[in-house]
PDB file of N, CA and C in Angstrom:
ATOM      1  N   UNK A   1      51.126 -32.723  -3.175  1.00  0.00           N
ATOM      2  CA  UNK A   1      51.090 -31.425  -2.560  1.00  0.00           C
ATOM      3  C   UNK A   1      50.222 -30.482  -3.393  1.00  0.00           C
ATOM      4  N   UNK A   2      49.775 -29.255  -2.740  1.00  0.00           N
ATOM      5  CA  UNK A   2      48.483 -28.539  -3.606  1.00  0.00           C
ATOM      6  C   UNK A   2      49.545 -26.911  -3.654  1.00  0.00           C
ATOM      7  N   UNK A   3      48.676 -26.902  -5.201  1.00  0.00           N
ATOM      8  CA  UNK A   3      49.853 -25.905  -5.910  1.00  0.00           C
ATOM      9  C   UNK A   3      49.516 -24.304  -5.151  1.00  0.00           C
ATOM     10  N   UNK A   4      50.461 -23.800  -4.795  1.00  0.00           N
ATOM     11  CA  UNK A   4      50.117 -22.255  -3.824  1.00  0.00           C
ATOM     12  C   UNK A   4      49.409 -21.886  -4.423  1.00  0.00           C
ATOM     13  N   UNK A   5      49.407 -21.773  -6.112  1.00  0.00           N
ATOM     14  CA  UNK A   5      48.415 -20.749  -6.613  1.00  0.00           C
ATOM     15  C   UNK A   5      47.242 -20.965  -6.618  1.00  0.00           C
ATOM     16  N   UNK A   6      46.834 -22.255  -6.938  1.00  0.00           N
ATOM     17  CA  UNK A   6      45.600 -23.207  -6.807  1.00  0.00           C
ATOM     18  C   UNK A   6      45.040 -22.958  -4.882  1.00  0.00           C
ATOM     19  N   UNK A   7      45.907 -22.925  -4.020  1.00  0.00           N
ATOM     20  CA  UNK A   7      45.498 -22.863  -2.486  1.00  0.00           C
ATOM     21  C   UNK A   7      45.444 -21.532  -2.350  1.00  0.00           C
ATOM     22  N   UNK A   8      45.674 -20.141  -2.674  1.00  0.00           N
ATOM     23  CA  UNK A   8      45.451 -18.861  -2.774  1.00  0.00           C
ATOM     24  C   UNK A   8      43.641 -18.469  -3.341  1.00  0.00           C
ATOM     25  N   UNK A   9      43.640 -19.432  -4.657  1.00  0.00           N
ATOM     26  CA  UNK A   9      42.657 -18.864  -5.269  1.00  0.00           C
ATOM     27  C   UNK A   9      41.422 -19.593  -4.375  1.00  0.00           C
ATOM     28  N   UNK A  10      41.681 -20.757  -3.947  1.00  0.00           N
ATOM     29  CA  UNK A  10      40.550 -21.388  -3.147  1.00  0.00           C
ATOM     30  C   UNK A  10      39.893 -20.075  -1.864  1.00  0.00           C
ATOM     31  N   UNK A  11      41.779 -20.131  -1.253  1.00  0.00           N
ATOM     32  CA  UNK A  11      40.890 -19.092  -0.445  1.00  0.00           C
ATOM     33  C   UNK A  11      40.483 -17.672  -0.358  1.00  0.00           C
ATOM     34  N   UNK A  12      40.564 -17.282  -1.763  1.00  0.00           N
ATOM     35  CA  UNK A  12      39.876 -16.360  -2.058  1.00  0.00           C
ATOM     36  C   UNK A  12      38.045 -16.170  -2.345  1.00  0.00           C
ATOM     37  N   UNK A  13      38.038 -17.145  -3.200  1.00  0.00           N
ATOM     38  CA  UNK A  13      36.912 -17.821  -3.337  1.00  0.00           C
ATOM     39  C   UNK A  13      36.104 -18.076  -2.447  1.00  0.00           C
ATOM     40  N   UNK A  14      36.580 -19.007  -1.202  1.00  0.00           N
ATOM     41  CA  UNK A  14      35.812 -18.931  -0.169  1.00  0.00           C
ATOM     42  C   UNK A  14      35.405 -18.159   0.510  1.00  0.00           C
ATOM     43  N   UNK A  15      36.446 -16.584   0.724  1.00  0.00           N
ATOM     44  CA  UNK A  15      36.242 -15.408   1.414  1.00  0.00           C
ATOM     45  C   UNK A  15      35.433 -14.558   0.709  1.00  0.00           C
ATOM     46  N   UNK A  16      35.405 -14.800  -0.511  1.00  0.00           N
ATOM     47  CA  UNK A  16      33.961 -13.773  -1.244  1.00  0.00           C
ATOM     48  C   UNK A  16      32.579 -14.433  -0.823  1.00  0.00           C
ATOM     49  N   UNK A  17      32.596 -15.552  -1.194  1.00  0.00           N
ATOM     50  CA  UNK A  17      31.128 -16.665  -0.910  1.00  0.00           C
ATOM     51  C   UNK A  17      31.157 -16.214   0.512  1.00  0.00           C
ATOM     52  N   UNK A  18      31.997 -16.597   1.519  1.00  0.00           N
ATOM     53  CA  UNK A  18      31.126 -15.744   3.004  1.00  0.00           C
ATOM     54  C   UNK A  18      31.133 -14.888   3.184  1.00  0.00           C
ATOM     55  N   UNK A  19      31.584 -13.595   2.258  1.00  0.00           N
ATOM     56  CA  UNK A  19      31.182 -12.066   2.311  1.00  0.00           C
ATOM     57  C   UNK A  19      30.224 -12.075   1.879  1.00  0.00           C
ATOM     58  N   UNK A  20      29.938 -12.856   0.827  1.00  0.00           N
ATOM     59  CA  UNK A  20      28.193 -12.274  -0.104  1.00  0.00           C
ATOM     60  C   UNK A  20      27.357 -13.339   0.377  1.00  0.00           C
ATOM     61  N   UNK A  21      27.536 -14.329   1.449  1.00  0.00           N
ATOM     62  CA  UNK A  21      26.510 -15.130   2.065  1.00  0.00           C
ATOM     63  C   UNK A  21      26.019 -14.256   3.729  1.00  0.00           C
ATOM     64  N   UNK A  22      27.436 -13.381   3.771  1.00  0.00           N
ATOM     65  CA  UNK A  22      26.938 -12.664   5.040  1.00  0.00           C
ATOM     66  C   UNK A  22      26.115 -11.232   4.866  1.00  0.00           C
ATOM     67  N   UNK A  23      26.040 -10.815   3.417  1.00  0.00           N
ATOM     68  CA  UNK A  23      25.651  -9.575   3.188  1.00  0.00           C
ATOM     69  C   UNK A  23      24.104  -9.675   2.630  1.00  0.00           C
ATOM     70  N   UNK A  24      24.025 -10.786   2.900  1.00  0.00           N
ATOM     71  CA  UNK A  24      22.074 -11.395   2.320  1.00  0.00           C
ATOM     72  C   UNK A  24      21.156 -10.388   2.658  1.00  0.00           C
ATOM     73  N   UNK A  25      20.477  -9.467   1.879  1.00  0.00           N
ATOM     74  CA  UNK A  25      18.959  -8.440   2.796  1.00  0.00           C
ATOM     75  C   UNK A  25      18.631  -9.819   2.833  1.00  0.00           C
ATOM     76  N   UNK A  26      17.611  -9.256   4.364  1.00  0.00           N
ATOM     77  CA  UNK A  26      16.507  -9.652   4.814  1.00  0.00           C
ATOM     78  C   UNK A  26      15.500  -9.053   4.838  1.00  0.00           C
ATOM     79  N   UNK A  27      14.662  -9.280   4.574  1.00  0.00           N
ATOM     80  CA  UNK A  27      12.576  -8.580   4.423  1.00  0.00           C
ATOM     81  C   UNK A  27      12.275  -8.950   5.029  1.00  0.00           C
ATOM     82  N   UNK A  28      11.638  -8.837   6.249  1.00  0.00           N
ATOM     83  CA  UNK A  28      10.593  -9.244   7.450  1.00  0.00           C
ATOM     84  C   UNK A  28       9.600  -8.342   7.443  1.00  0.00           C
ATOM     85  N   UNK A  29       8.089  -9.076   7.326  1.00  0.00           N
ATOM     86  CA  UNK A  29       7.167  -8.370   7.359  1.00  0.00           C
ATOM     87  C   UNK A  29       6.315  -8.983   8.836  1.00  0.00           C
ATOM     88  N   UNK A  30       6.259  -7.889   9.261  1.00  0.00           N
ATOM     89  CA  UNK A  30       5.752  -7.818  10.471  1.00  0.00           C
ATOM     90  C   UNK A  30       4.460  -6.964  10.907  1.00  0.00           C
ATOM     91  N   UNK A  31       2.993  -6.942  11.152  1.00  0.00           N
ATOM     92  CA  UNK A  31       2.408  -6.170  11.688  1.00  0.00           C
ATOM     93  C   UNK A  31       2.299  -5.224  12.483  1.00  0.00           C
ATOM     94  N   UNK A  32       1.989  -3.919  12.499  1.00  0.00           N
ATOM     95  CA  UNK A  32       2.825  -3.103  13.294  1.00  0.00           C
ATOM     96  C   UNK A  32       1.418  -3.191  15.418  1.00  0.00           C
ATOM     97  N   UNK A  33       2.667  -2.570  15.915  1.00  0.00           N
ATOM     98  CA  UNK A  33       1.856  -3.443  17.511  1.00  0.00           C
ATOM     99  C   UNK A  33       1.490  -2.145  17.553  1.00  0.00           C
ATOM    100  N   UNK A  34       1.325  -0.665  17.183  1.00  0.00           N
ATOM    101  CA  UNK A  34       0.480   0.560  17.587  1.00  0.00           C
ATOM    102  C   UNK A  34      -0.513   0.575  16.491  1.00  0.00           C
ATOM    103  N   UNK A  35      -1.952   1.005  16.470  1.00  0.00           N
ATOM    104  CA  UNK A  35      -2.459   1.568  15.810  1.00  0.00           C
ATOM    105  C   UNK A  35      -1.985   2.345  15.022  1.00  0.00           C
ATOM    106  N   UNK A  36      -2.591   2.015  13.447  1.00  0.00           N
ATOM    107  CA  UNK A  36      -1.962   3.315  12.252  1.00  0.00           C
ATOM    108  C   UNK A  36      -3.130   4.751  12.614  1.00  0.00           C
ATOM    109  N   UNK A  37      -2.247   6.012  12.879  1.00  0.00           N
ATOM    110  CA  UNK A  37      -3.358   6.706  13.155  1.00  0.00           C
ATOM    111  C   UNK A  37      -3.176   8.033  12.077  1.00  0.00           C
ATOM    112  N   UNK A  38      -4.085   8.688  11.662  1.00  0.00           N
ATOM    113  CA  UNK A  38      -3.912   9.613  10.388  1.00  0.00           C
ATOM    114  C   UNK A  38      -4.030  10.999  11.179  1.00  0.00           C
ATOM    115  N   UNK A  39      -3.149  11.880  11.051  1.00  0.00           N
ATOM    116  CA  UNK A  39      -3.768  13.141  11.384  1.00  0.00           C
ATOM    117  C   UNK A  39      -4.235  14.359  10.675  1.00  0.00           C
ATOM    118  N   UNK A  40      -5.526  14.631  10.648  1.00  0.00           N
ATOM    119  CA  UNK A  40      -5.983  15.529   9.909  1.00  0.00           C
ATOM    120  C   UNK A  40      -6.202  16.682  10.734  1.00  0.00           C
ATOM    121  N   UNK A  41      -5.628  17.342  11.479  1.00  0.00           N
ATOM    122  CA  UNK A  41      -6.268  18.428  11.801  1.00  0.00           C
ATOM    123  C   UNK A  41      -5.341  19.794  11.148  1.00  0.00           C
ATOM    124  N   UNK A  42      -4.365  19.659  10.239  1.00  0.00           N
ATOM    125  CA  UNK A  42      -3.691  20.746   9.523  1.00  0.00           C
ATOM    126  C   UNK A  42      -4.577  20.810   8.551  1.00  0.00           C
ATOM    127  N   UNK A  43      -5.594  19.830   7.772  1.00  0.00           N
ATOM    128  CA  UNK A  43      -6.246  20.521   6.727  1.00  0.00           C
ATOM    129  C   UNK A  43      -7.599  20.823   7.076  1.00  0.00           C
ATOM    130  N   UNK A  44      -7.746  20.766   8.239  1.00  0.00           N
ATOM    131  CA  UNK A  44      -9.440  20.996   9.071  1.00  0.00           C
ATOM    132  C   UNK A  44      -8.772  22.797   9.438  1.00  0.00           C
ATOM    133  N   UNK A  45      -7.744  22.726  10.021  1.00  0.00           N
ATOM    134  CA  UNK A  45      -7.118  23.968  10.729  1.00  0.00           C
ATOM    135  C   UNK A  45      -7.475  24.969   9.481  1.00  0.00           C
ATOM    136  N   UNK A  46      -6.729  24.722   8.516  1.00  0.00           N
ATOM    137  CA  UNK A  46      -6.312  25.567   7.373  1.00  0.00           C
ATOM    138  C   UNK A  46      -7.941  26.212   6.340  1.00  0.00           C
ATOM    139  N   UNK A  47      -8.742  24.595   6.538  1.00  0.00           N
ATOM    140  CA  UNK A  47      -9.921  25.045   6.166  1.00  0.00           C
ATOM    141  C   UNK A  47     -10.652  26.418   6.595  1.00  0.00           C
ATOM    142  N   UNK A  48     -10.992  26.262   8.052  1.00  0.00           N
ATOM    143  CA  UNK A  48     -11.243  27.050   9.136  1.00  0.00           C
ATOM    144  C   UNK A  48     -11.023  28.535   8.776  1.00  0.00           C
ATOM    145  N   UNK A  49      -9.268  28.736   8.886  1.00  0.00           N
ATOM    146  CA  UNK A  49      -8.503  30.022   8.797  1.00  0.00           C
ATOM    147  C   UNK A  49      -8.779  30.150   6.947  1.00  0.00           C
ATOM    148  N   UNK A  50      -9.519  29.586   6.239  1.00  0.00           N
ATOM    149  CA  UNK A  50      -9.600  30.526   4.658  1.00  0.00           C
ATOM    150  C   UNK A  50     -11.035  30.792   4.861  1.00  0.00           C
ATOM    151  N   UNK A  51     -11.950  29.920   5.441  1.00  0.00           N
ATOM    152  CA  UNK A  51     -13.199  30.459   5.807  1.00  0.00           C
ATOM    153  C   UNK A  51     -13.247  32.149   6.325  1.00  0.00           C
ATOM    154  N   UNK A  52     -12.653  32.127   7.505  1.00  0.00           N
ATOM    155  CA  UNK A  52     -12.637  33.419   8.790  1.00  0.00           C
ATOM    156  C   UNK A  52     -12.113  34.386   7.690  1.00  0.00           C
ATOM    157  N   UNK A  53     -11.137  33.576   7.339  1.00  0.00           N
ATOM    158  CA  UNK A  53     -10.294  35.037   6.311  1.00  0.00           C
ATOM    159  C   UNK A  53     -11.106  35.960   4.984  1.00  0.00           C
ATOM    160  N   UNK A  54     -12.161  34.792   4.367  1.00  0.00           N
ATOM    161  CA  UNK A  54     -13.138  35.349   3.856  1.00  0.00           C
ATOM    162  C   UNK A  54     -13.883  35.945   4.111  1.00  0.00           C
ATOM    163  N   UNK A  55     -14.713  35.773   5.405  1.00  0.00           N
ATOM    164  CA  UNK A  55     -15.648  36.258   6.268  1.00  0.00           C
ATOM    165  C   UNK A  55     -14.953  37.515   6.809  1.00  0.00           C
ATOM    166  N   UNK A  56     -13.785  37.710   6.887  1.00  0.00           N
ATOM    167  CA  UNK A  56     -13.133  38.937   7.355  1.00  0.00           C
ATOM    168  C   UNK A  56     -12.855  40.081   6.528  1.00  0.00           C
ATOM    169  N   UNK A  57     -12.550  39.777   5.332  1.00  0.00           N
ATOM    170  CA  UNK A  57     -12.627  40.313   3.870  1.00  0.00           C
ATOM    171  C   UNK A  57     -14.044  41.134   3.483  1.00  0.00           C
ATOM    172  N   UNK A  58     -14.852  40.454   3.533  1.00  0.00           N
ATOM    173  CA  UNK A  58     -16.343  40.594   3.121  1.00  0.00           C
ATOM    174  C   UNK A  58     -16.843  41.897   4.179  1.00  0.00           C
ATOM    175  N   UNK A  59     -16.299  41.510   5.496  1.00  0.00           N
ATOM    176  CA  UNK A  59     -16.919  42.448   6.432  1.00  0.00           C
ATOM    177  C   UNK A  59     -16.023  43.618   6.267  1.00  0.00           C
ATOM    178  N   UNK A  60     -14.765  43.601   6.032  1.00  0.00           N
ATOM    179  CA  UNK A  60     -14.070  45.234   5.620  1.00  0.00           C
ATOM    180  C   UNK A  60     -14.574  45.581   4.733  1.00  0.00           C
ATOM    181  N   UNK A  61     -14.958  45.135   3.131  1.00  0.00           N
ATOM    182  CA  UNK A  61     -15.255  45.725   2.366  1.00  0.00           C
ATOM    183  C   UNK A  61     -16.987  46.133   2.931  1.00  0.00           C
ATOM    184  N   UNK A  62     -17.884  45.461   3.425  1.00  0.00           N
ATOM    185  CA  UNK A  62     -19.385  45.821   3.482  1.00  0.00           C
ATOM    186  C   UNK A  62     -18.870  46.920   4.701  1.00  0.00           C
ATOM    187  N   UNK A  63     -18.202  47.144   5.378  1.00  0.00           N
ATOM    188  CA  UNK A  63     -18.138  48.474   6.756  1.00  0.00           C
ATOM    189  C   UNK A  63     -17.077  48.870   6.737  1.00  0.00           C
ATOM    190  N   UNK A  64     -16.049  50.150   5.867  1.00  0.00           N
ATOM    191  CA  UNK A  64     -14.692  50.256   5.573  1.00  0.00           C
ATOM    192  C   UNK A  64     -14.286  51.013   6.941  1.00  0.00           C
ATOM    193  N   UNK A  65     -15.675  51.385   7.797  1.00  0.00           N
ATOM    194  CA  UNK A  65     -15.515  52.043   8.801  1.00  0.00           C
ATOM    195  C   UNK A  65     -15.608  51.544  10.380  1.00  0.00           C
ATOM    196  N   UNK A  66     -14.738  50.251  10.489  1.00  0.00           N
ATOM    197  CA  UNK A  66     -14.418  49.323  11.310  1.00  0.00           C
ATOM    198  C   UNK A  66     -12.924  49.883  12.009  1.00  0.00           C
ATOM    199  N   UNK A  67     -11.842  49.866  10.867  1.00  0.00           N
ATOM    200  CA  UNK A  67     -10.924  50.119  11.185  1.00  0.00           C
ATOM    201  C   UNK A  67     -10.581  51.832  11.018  1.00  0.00           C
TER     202      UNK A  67
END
């Protein structure tokens, strides 16, 4: 006959090994199916608006008599 304590610890043992055989990561690398696409138009935008803002500057100070 098999000793309880000896048949306890087995199935303890076994219930960790298929907890940590069921908790395996997996990594799948996969290619992505959309085009990678970059968007730049916040630093084209921003360019733009420090340009104008200069150009707007320049023209108050050369004609204070605009506004």
């Amino acid at each position: 006959m098999v000793n309880p304590a000896r048949l306890g610890a087995l199935i303890l043992i076994t219930g960790v090994a298929l907890a940590v055989a069921a908790c395996e990561p997996r990594v799948r690398l996969e290619a992505p199916t959309e085009p990678i696409t970059i968007n730049l138009n916040i630093k084209i935008e921003q360019e733009v608006r420090i340009k104008v803002e200069r150009d707007l500057e320049q023209l108050f100070k050369s004609d204070s008599k605009i506004f």
